[in-house]
C-alpha atoms as a PDB file:
ATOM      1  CA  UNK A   1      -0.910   6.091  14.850  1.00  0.00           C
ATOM      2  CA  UNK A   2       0.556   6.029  11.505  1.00  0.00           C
ATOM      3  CA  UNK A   3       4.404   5.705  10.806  1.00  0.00           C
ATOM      4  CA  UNK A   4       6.636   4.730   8.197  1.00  0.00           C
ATOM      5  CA  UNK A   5       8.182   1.309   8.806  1.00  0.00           C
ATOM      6  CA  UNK A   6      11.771   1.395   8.172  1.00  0.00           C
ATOM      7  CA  UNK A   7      14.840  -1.351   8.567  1.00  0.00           C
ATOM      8  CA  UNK A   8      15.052  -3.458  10.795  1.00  0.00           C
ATOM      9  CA  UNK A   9      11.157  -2.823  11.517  1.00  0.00           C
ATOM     10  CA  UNK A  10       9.836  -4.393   8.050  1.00  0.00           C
ATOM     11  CA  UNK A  11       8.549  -7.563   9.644  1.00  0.00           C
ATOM     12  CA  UNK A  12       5.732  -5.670  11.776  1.00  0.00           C
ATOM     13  CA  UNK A  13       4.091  -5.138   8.685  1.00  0.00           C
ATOM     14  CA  UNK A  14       3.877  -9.110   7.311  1.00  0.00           C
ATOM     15  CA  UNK A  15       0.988  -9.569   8.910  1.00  0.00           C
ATOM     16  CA  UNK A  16      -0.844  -6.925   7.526  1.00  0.00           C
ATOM     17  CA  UNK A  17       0.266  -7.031   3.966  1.00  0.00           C
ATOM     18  CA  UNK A  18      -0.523 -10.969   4.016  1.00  0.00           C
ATOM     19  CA  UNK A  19      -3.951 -10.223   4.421  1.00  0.00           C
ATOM     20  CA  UNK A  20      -3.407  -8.990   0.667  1.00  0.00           C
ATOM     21  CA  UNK A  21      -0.604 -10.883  -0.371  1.00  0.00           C
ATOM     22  CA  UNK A  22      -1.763 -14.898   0.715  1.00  0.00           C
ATOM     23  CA  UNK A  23       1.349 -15.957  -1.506  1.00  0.00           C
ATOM     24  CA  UNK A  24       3.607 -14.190   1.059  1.00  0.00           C
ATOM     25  CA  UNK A  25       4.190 -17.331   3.779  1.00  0.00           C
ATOM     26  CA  UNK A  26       7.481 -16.645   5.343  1.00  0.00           C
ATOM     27  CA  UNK A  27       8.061 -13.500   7.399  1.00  0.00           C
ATOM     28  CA  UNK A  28      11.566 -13.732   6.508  1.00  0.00           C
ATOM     29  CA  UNK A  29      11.152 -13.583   2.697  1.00  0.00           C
ATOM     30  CA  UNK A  30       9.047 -10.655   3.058  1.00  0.00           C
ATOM     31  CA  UNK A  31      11.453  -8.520   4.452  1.00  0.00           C
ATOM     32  CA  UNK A  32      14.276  -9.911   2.731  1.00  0.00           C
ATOM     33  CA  UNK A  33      12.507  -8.932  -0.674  1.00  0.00           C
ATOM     34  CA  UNK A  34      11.115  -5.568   0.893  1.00  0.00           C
ATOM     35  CA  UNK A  35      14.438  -4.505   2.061  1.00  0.00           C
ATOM     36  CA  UNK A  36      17.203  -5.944  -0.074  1.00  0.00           C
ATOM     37  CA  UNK A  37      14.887  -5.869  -3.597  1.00  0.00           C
ATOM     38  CA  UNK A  38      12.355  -2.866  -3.270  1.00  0.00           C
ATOM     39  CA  UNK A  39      13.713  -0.272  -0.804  1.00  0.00           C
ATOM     40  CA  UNK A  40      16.317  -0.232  -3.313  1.00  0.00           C
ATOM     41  CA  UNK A  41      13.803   0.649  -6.147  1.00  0.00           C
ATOM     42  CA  UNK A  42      12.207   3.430  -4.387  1.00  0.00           C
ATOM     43  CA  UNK A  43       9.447   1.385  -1.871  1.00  0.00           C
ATOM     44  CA  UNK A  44       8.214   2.273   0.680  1.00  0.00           C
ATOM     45  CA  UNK A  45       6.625   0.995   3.641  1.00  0.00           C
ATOM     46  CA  UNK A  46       3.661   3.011   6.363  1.00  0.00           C
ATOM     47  CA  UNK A  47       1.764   1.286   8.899  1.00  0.00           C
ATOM     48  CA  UNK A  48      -1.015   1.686  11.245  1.00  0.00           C
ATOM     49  CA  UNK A  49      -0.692   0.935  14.519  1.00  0.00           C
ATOM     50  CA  UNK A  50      -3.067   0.571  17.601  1.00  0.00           C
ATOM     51  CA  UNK A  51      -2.666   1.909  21.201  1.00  0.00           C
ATOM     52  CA  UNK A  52      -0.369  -1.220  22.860  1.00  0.00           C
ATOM     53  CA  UNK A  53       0.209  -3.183  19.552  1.00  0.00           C
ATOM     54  CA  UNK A  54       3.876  -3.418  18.098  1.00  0.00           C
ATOM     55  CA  UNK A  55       2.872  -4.708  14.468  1.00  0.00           C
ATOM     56  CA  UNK A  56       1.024  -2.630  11.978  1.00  0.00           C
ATOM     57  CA  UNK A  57      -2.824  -3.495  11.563  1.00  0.00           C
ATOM     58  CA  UNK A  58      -2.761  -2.301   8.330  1.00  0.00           C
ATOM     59  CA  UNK A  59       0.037  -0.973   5.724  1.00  0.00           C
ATOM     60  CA  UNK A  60       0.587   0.662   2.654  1.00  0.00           C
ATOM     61  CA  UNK A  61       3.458  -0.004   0.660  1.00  0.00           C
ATOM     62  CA  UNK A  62       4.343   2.979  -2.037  1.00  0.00           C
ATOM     63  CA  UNK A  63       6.571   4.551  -4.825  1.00  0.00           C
ATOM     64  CA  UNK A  64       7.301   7.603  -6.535  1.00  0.00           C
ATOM     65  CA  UNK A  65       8.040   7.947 -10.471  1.00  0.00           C
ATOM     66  CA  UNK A  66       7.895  10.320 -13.402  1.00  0.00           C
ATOM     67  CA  UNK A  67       5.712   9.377 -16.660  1.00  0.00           C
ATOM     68  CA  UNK A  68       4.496  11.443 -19.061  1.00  0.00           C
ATOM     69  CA  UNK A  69       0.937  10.422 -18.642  1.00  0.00           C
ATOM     70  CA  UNK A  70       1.033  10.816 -14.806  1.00  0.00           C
ATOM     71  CA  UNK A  71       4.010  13.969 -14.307  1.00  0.00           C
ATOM     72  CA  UNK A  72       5.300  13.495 -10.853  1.00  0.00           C
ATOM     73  CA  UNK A  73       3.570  10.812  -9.501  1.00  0.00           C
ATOM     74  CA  UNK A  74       2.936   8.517  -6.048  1.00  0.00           C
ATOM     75  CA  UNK A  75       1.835   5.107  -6.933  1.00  0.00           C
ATOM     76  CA  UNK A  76       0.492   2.838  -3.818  1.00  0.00           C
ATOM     77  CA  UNK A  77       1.480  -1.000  -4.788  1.00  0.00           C
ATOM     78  CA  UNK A  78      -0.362  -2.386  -1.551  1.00  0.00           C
ATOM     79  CA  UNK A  79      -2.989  -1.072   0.800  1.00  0.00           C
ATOM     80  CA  UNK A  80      -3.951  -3.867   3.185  1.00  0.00           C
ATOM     81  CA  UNK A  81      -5.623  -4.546   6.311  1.00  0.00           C
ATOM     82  CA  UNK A  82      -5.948  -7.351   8.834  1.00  0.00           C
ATOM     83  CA  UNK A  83      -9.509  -8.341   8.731  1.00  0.00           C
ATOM     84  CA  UNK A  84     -10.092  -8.371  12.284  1.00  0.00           C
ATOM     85  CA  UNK A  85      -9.011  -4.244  11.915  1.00  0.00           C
ATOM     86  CA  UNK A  86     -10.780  -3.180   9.142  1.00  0.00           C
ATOM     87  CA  UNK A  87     -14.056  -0.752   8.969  1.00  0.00           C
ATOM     88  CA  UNK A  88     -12.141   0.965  11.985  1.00  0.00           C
ATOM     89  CA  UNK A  89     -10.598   3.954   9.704  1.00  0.00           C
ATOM     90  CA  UNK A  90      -7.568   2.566   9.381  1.00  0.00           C
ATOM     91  CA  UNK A  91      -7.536   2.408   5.454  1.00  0.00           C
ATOM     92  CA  UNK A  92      -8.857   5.803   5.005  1.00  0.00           C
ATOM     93  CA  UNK A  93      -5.760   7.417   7.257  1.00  0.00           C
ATOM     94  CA  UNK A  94      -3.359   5.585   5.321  1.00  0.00           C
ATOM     95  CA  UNK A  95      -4.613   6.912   2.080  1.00  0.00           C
ATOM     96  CA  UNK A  96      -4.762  10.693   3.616  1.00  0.00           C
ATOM     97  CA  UNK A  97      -1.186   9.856   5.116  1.00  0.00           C
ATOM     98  CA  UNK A  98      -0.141   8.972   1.492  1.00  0.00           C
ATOM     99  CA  UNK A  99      -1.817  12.364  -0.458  1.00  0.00           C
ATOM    100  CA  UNK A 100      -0.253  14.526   2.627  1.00  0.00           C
ATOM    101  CA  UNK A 101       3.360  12.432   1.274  1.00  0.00           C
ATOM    102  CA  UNK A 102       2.255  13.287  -1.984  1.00  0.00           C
ATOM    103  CA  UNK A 103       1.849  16.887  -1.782  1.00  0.00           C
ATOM    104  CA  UNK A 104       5.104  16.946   0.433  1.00  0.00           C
ATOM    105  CA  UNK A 105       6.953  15.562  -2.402  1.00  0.00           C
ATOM    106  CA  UNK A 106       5.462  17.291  -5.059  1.00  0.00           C
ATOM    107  CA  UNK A 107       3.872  15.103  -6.711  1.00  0.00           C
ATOM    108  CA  UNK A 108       0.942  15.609  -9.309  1.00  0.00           C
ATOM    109  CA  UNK A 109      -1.474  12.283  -8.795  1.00  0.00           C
ATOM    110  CA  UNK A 110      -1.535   9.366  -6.442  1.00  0.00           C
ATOM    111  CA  UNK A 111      -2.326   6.216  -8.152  1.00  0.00           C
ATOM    112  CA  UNK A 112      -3.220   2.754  -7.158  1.00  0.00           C
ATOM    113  CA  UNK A 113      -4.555  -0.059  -9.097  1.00  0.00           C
ATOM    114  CA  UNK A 114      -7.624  -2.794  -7.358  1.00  0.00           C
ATOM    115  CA  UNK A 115      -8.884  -6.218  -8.527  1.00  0.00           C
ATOM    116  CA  UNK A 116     -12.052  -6.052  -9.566  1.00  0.00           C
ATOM    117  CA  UNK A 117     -13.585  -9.304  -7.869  1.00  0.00           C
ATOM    118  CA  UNK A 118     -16.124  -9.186  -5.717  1.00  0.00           C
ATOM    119  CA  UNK A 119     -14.325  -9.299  -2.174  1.00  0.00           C
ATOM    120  CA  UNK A 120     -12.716  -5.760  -3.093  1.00  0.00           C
ATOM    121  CA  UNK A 121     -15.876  -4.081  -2.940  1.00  0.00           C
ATOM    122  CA  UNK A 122     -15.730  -2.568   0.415  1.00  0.00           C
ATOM    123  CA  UNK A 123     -12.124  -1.426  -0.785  1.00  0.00           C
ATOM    124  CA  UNK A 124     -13.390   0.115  -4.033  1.00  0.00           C
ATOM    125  CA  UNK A 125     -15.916   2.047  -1.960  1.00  0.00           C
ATOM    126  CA  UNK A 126     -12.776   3.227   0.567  1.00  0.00           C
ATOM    127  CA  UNK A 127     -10.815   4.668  -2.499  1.00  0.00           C
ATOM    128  CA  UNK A 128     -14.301   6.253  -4.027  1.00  0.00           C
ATOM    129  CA  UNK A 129     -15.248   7.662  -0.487  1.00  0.00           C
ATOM    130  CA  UNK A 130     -11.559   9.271  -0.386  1.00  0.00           C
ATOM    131  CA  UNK A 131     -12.425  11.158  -3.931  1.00  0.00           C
ATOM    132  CA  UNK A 132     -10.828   8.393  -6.093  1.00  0.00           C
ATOM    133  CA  UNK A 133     -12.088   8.002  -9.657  1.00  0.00           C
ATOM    134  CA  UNK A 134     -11.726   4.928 -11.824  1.00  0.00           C
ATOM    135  CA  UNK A 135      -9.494   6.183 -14.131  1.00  0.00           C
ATOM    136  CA  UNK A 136      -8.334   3.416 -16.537  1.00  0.00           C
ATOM    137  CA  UNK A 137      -8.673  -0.164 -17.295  1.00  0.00           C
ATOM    138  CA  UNK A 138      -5.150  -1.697 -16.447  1.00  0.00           C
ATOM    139  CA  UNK A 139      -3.807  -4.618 -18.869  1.00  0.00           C
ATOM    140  CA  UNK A 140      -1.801  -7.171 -18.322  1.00  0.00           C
ATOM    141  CA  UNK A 141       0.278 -10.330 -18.884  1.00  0.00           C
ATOM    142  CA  UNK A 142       2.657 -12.802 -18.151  1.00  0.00           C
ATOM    143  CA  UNK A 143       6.222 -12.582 -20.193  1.00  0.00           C
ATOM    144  CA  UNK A 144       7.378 -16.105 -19.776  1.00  0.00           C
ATOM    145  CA  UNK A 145       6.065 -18.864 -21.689  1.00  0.00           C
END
């Protein structure tokens, strides 16, 4: 089943989304930051869930914006899964939860940006499978000294 996790539900998604994010340690930070920094900034939170289980098996958190290179746009900041869940389809009905949001919303593209070592494979393949293209090489770096 997929659902959009909402206040005060955040924390069934920690463990799914620290199976991306290893930084994330403390249940309580995570939904602290989730709710009180980026629900305010437009994020957004859907999880899967099995038959019986209360937390989310895997997640997807998500924006909207506007950009003149994109139009109206829905940009996924983190699709995870637990590992003991994945290759199950769980991945795959998050991403065609997310272009069905999309479309609902009007936007134009869905984005998402992947690391490119060598443990993302089997993601890269999921977003290629679900008629992804590679569609830029994304830059970055740190501000602070």
């Amino acid at each position: 089943m997929i659902r959009e996790v909402v206040p005060p539900d955040t924390g069934l998604a920690f463990r799914a989304m620290q199976a991306l994010r290893p930084a994330l340690s403390d249940a309580d930070a995570f939904v602290r930051v989730v709710d009180e920094v980026q629900r305010p900034e437009g994020y957004r939170l859907v999880g899967a869930f099995e038959d019986g289980g209360s937390e989310a098996v895997a997640v997807a958190g998500f924006r909207t914006g506007h950009s003149l290179a994109w139009g109206n746009y829905l940009y996924v900041d983190d699709l995870s899964t637990l590992p003991e869940a994945r290759r199950r389809g769980h991945g795959r009905a998050l991403l065609d939860w997310l272009l069905e949001e999309g479309r609902r919303l009007g936007c134009d593209q869905l984005h998402l940006d992947s690391g490119v070592e060598l443990d993302r494979a089997d993601a890269h393949r999921l977003y290629l499978n679900a008629g992804m293209v590679i569609a830029a090489h994304h830059f970055a770096r740190y501000v602070a000294p």
